[in-house]
PDB file of N, CA and C in Angstrom:
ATOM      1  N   UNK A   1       0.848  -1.168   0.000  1.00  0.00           N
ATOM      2  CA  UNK A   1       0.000   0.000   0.000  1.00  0.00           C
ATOM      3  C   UNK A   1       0.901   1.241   0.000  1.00  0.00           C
ATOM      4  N   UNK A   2       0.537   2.416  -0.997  1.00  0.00           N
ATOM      5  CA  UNK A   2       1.154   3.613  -1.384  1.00  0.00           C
ATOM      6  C   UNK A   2       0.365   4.527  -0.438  1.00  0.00           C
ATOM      7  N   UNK A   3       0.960   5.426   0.904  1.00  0.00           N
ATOM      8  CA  UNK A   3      -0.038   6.759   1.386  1.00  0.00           C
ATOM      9  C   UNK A   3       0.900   8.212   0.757  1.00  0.00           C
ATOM     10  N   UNK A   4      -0.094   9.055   0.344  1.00  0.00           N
ATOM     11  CA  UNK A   4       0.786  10.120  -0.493  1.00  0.00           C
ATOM     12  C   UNK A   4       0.230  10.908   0.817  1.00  0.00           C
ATOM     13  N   UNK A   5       1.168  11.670   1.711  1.00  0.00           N
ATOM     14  CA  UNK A   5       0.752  13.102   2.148  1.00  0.00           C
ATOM     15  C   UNK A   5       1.607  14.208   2.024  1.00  0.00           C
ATOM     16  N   UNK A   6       1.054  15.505   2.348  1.00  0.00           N
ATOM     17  CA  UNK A   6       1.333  16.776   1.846  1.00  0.00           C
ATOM     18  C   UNK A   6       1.919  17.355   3.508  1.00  0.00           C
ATOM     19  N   UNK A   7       2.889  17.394   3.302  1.00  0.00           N
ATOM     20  CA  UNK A   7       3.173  18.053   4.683  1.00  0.00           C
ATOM     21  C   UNK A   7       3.759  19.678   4.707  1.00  0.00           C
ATOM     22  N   UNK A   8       3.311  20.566   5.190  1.00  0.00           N
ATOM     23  CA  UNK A   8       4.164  21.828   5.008  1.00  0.00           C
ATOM     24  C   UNK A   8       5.388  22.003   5.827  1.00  0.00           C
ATOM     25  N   UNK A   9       6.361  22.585   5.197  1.00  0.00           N
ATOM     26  CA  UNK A   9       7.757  22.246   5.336  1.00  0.00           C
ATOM     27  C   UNK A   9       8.378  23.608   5.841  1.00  0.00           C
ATOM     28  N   UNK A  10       6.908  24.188   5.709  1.00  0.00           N
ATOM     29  CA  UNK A  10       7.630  26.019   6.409  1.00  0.00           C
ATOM     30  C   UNK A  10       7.672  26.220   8.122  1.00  0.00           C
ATOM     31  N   UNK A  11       7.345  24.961   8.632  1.00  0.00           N
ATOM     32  CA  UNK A  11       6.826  25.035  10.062  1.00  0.00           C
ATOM     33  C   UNK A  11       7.961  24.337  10.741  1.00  0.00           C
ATOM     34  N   UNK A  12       8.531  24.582  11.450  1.00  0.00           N
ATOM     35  CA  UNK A  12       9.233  23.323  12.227  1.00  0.00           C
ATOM     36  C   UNK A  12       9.254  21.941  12.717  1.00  0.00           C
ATOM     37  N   UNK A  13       7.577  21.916  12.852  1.00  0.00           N
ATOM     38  CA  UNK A  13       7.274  20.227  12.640  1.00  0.00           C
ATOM     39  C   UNK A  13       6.947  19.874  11.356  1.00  0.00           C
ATOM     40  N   UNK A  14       7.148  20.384  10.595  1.00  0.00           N
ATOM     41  CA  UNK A  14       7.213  19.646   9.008  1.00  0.00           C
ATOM     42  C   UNK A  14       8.132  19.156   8.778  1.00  0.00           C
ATOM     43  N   UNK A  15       8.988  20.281   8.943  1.00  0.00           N
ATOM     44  CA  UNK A  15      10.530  20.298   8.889  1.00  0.00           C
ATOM     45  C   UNK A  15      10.932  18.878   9.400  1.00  0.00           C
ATOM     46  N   UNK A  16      11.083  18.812  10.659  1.00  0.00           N
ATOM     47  CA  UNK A  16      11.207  17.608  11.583  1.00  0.00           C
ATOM     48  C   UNK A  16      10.717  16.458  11.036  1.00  0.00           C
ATOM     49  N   UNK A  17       9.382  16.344  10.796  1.00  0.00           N
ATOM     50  CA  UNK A  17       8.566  14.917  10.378  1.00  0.00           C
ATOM     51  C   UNK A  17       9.610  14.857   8.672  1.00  0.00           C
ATOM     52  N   UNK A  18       9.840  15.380   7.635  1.00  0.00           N
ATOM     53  CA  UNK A  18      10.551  15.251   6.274  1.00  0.00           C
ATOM     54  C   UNK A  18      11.814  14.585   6.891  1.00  0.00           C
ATOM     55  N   UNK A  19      12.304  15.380   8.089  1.00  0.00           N
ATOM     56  CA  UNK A  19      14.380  14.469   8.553  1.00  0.00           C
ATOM     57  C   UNK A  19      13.896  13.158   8.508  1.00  0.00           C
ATOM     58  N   UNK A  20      13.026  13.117   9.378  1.00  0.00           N
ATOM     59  CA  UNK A  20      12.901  11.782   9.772  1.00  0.00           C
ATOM     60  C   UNK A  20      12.465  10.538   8.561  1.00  0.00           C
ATOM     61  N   UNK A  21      11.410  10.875   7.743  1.00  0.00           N
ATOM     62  CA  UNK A  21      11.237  10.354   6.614  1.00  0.00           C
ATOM     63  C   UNK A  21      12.290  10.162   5.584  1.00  0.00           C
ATOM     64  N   UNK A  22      13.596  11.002   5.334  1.00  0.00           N
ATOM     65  CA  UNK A  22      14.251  11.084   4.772  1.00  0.00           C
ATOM     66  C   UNK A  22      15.628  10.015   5.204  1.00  0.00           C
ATOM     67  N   UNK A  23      15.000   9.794   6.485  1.00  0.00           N
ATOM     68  CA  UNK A  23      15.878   8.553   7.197  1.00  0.00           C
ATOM     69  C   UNK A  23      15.850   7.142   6.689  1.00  0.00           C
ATOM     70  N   UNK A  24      14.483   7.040   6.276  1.00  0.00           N
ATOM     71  CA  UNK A  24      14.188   5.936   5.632  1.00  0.00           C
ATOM     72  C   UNK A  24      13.863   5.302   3.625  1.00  0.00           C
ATOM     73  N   UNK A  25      15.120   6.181   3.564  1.00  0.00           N
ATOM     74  CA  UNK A  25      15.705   6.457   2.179  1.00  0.00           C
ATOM     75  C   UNK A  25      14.884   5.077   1.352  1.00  0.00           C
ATOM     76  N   UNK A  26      14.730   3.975   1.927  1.00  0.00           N
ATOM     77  CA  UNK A  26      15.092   2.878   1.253  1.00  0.00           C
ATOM     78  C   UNK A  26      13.032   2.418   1.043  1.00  0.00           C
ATOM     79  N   UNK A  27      12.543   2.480   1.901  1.00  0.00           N
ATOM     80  CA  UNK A  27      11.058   2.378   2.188  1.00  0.00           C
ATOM     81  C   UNK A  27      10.067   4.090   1.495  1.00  0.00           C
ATOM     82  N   UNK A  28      10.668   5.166   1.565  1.00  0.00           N
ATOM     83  CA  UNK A  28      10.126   5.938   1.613  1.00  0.00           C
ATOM     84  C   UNK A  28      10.965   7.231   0.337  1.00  0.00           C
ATOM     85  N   UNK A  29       9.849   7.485  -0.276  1.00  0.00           N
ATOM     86  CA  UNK A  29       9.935   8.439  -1.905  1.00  0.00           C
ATOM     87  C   UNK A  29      10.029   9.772  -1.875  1.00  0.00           C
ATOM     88  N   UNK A  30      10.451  10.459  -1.525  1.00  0.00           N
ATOM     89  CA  UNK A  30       9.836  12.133  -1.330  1.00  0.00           C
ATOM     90  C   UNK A  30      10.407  12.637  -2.571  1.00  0.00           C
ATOM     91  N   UNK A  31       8.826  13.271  -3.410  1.00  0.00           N
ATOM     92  CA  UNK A  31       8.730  14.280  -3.974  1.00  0.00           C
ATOM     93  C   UNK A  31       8.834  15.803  -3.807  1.00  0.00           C
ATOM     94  N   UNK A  32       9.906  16.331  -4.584  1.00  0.00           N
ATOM     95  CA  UNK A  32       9.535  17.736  -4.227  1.00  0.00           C
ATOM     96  C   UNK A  32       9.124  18.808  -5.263  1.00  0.00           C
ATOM     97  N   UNK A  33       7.853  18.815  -5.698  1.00  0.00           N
ATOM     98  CA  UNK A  33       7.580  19.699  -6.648  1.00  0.00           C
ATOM     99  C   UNK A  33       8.038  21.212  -7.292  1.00  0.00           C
ATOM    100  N   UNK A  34       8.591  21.235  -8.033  1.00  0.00           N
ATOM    101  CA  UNK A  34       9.323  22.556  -8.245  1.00  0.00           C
ATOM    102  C   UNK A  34       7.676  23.954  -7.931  1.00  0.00           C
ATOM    103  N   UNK A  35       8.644  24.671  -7.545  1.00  0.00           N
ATOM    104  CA  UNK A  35       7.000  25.543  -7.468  1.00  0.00           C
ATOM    105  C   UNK A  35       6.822  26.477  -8.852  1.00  0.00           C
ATOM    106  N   UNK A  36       5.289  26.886  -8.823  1.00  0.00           N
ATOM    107  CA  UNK A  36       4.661  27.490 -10.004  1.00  0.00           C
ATOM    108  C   UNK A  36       4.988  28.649 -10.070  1.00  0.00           C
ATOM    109  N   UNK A  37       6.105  28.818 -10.596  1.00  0.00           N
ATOM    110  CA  UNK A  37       7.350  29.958 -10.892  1.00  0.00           C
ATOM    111  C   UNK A  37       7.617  30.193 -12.627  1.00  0.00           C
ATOM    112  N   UNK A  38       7.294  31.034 -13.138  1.00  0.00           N
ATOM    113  CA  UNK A  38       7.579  31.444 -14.717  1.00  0.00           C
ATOM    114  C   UNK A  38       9.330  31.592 -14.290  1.00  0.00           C
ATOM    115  N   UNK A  39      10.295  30.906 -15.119  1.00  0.00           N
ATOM    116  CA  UNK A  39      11.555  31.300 -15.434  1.00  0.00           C
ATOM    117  C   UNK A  39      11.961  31.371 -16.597  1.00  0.00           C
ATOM    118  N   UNK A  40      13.034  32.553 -16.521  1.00  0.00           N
ATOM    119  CA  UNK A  40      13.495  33.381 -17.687  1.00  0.00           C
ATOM    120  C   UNK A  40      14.759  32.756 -18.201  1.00  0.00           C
ATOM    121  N   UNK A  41      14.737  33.289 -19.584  1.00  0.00           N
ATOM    122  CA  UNK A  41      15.827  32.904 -20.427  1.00  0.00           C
ATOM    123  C   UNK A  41      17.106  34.101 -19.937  1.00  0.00           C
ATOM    124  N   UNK A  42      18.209  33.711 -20.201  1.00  0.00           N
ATOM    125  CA  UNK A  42      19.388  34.790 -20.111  1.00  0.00           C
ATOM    126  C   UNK A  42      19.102  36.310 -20.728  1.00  0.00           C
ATOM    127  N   UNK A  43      18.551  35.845 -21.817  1.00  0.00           N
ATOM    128  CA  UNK A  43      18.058  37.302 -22.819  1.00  0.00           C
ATOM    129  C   UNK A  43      17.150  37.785 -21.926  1.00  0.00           C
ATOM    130  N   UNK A  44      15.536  37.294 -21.842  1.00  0.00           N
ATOM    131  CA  UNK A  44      14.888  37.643 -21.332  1.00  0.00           C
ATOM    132  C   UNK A  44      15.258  38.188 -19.760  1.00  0.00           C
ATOM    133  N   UNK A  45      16.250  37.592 -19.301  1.00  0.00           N
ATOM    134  CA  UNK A  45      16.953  38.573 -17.791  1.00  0.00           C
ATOM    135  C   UNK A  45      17.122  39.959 -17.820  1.00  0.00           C
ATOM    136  N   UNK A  46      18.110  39.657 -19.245  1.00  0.00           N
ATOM    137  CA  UNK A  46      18.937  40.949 -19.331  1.00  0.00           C
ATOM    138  C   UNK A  46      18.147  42.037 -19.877  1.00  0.00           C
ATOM    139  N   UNK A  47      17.156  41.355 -20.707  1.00  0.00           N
ATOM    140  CA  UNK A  47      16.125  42.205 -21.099  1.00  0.00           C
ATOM    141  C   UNK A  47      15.565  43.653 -20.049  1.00  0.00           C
ATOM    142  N   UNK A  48      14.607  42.289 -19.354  1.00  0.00           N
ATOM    143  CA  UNK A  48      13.887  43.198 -18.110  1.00  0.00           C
ATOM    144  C   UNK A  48      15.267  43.624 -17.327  1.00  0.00           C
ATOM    145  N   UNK A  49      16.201  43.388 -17.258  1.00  0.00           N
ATOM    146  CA  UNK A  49      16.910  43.767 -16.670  1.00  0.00           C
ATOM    147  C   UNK A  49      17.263  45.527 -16.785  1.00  0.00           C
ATOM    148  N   UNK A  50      17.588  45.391 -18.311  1.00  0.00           N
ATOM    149  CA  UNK A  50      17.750  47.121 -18.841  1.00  0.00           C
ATOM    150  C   UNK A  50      16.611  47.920 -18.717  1.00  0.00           C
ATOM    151  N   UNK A  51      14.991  46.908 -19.388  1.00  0.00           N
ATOM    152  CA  UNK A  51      14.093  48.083 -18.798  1.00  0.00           C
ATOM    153  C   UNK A  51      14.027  48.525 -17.337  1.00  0.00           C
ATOM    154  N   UNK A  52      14.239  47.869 -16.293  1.00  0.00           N
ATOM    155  CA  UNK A  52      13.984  48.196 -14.830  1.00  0.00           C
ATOM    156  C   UNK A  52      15.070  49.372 -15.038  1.00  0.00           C
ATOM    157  N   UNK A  53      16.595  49.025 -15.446  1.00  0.00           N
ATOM    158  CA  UNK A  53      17.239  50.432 -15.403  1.00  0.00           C
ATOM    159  C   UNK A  53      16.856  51.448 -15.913  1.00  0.00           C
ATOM    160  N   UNK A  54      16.438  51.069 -17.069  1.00  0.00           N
ATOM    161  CA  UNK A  54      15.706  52.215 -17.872  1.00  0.00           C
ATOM    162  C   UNK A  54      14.632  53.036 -17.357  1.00  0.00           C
ATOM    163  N   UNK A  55      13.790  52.193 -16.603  1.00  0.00           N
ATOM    164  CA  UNK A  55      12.964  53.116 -15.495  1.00  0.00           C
ATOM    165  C   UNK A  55      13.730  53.950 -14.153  1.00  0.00           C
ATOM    166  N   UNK A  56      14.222  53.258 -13.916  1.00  0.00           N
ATOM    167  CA  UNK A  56      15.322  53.540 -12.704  1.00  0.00           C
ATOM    168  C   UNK A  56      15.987  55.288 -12.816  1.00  0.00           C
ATOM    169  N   UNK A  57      16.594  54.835 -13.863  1.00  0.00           N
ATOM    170  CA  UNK A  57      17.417  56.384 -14.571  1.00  0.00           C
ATOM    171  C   UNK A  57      16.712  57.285 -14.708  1.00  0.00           C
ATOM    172  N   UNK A  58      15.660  56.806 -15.685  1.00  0.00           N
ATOM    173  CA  UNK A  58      15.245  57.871 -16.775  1.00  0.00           C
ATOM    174  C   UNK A  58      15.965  58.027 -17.934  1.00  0.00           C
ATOM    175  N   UNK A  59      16.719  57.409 -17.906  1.00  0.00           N
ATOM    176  CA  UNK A  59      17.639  57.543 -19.348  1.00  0.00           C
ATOM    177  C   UNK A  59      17.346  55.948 -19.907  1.00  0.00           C
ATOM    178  N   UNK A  60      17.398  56.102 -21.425  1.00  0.00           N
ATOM    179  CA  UNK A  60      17.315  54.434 -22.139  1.00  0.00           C
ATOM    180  C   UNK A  60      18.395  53.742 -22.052  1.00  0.00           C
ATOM    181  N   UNK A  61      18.774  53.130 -21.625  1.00  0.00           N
ATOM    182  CA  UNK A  61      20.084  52.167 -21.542  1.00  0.00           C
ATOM    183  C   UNK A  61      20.386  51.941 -22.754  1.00  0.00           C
ATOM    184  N   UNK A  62      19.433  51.251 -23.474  1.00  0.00           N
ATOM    185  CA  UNK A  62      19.917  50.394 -24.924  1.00  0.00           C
ATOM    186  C   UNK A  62      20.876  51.459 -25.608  1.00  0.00           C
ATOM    187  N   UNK A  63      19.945  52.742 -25.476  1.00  0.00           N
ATOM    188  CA  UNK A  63      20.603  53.639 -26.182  1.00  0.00           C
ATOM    189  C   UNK A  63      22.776  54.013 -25.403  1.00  0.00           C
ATOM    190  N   UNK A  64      22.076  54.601 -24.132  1.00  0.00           N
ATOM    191  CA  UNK A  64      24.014  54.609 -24.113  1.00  0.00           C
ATOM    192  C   UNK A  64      24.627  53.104 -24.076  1.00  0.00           C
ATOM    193  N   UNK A  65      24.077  51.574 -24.542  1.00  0.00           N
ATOM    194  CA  UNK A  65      24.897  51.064 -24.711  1.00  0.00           C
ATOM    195  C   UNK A  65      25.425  51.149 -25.936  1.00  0.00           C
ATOM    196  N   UNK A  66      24.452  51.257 -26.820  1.00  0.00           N
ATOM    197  CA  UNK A  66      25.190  51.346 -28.423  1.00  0.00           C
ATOM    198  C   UNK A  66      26.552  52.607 -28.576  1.00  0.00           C
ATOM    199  N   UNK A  67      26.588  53.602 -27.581  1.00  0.00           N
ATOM    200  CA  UNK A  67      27.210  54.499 -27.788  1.00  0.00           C
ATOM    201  C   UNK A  67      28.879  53.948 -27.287  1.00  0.00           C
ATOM    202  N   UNK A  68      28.917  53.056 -26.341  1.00  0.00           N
ATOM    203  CA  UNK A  68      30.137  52.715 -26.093  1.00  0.00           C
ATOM    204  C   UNK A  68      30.824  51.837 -26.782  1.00  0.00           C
TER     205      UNK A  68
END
């Protein structure tokens, strides 16, 4: 018999009850779901990256980069 439970891991007895489960490497599976997070490409970093400066300044970045 398979029991699936959900334990939260932000609490200190979550925390605690996962060590202990994790003890029993050989009997016991733990999943850890990546969380529902959009991630970016390098471009797309650097992208938003220049607009945030670009807001930041007030000046366009793209533009004084082409100048150097």
């Amino acid at each position: 018999m398979i029991v699936t439970a959900r334990i939260n891991v932000e609490s200190p007895a979550g925390r605690k009850i996962v060590r202990e489960l994790e003890k029993h490497h050989k009997v016991v599976e733990i999943d850890n779901p990546l969380p529902d997070v959009k991630t970016y490409s390098i471009n797309e970093a650097y992208e938003r990256g220049l607009d945030q400066l670009t807001t930041h300044y007030c000046v366009d970045i793209r533009k004084l980069k082409s100048k150097l």
